[in-house]
Protein backbone atom coordinates (compact mmCIF):
# COMPACT_ATOMS: atom_id res chain seq x y z
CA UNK A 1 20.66 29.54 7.44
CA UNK A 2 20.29 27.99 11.38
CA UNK A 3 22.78 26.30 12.28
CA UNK A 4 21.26 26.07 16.02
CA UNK A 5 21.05 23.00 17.54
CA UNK A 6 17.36 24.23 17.31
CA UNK A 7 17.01 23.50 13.57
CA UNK A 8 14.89 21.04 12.15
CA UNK A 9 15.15 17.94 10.33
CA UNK A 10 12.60 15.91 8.77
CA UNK A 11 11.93 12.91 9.95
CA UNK A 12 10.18 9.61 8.63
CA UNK A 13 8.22 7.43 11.33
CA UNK A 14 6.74 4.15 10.40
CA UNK A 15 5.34 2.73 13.91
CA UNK A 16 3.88 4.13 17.08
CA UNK A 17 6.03 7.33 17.22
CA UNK A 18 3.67 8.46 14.24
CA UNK A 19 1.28 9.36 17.10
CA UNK A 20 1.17 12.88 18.55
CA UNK A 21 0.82 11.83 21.68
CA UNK A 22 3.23 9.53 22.01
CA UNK A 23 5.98 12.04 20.77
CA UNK A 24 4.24 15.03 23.19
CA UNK A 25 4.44 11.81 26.36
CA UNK A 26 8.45 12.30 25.57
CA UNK A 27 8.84 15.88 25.15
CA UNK A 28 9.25 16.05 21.55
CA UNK A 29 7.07 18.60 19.57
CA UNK A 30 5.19 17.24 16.04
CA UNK A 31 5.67 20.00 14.14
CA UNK A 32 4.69 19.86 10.55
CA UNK A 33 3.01 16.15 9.99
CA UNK A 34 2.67 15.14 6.36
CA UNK A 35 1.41 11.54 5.35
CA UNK A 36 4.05 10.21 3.49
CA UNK A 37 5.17 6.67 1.93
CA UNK A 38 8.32 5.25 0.71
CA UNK A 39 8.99 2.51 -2.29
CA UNK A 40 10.99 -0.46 -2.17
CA UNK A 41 10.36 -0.72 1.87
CA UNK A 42 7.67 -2.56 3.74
CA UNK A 43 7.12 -2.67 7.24
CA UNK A 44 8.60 -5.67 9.77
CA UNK A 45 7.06 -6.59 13.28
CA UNK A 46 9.55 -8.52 15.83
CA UNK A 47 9.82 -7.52 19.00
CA UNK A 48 10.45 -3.73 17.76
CA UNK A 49 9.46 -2.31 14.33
CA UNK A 50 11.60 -1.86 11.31
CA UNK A 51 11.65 -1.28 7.54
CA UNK A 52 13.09 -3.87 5.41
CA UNK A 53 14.35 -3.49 2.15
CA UNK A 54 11.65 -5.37 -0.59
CA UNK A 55 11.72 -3.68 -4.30
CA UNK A 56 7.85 -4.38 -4.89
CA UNK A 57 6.33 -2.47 -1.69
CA UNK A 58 5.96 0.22 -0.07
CA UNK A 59 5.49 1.50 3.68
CA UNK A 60 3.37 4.51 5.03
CA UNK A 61 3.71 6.60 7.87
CA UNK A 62 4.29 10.52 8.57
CA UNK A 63 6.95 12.93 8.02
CA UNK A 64 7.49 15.19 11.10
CA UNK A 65 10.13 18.33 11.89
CA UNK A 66 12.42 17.74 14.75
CA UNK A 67 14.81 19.12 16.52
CA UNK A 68 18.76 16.19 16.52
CA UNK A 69 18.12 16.72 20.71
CA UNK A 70 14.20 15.55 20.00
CA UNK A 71 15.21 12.66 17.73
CA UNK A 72 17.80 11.86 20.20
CA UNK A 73 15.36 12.12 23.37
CA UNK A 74 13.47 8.94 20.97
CA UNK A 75 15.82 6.62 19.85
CA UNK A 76 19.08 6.94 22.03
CA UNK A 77 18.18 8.72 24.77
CA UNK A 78 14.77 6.10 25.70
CA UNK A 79 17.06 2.79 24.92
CA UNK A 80 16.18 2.11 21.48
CA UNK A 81 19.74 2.54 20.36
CA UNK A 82 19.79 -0.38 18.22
CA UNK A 83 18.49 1.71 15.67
CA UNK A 84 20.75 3.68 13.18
CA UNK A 85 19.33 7.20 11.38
CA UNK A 86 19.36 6.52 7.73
CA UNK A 87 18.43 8.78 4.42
CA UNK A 88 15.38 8.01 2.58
CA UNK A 89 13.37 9.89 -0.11
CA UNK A 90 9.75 9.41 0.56
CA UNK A 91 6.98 11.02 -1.17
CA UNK A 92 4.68 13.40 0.64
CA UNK A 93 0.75 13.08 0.08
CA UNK A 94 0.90 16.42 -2.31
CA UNK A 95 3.32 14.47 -4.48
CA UNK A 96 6.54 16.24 -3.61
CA UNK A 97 9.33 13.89 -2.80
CA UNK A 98 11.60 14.88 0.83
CA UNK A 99 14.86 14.03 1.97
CA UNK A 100 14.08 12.54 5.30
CA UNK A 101 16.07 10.78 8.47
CA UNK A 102 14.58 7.58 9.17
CA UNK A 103 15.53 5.27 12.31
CA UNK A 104 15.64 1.75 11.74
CA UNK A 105 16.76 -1.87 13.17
CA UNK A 106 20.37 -2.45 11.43
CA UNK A 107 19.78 -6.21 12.36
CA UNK A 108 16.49 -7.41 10.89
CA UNK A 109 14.19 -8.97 13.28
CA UNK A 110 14.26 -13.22 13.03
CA UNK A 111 11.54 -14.96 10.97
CA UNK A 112 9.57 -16.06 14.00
CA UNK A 113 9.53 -12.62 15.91
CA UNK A 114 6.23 -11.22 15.93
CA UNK A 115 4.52 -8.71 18.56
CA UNK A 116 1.26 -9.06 17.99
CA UNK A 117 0.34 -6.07 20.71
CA UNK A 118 2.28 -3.86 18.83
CA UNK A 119 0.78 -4.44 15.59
CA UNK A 120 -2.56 -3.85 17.01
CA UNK A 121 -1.80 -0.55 18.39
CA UNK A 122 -0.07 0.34 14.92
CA UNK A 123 -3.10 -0.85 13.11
CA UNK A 124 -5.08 1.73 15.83
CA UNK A 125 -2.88 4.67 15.05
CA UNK A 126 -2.72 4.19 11.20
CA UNK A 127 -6.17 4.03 11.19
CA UNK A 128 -7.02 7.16 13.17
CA UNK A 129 -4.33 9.01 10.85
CA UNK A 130 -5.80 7.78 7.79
CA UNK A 131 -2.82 5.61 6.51
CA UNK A 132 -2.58 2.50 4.47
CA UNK A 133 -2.48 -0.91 6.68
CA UNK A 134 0.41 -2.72 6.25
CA UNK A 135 0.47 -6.26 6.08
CA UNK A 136 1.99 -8.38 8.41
CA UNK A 137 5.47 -9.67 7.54
């Protein structure tokens, strides 16, 4: 068992860190991508993206394999430390269901925040990974 600081953790991205590139433009490494989705969560747009808690939907994105220093390097360590890592159980495309981390917003964005940039670059990047379109909320 690896108890390195190298070890892995699965992660669950919902926004623009689902894109390779993005990650490999910070130094983090996307090992292992999976399409994945999670119930009773749906996708919020202010000025930074979150998930909210909403029993009837569910949000897409990708499951990668990361290192605590690369997850760190993302959230904390690039000023986005108003996120908190949270447990989720998401289910993969094959049907298996995976513990992951997930990073999100513990103060939801305000009704009238919106980012309209943003959401088209998400829209961009969903669409070249093959993932669901979320509605905007």
């Amino acid at each position: 068992m690896d108890n390195s600081s190298s070890r892995l953790q699965e992660v669950f991205f919902y926004g623009l860190y689902m894109d390779p590139e993005i990650l490999e433009s910070k130094g983090v490494v996307a090992r292992n991508p999976r399409k994945a989705s999670v119930k009773g969560y749906q996708l919020r747009i202010g000025k930074m993206a979150t998930l909210l808690r909403s029993e009837n939907s569910v949000a897409h994105g990708l499951v990668y394999s990361l290192t605590h220093e690369e997850i760190h390097t993302l959230y904390w360590g690039s000023g986005l430390d108003a996120y908190v890592a949270e447990a989720l159980l998401v289910e993969i495309e094959d049907g298996d269901r995976v513990a992951v981390l997930c990073c999100n917003l513990l103060e939801p964005p305000e009704e009238a925040e919106s980012n309209p940039e943003y959401f088209e670059k998400l829209v961009n990047c969903m669409q070249g990974l093959g993932l669901s379109i979320p509605e905007l909320v």
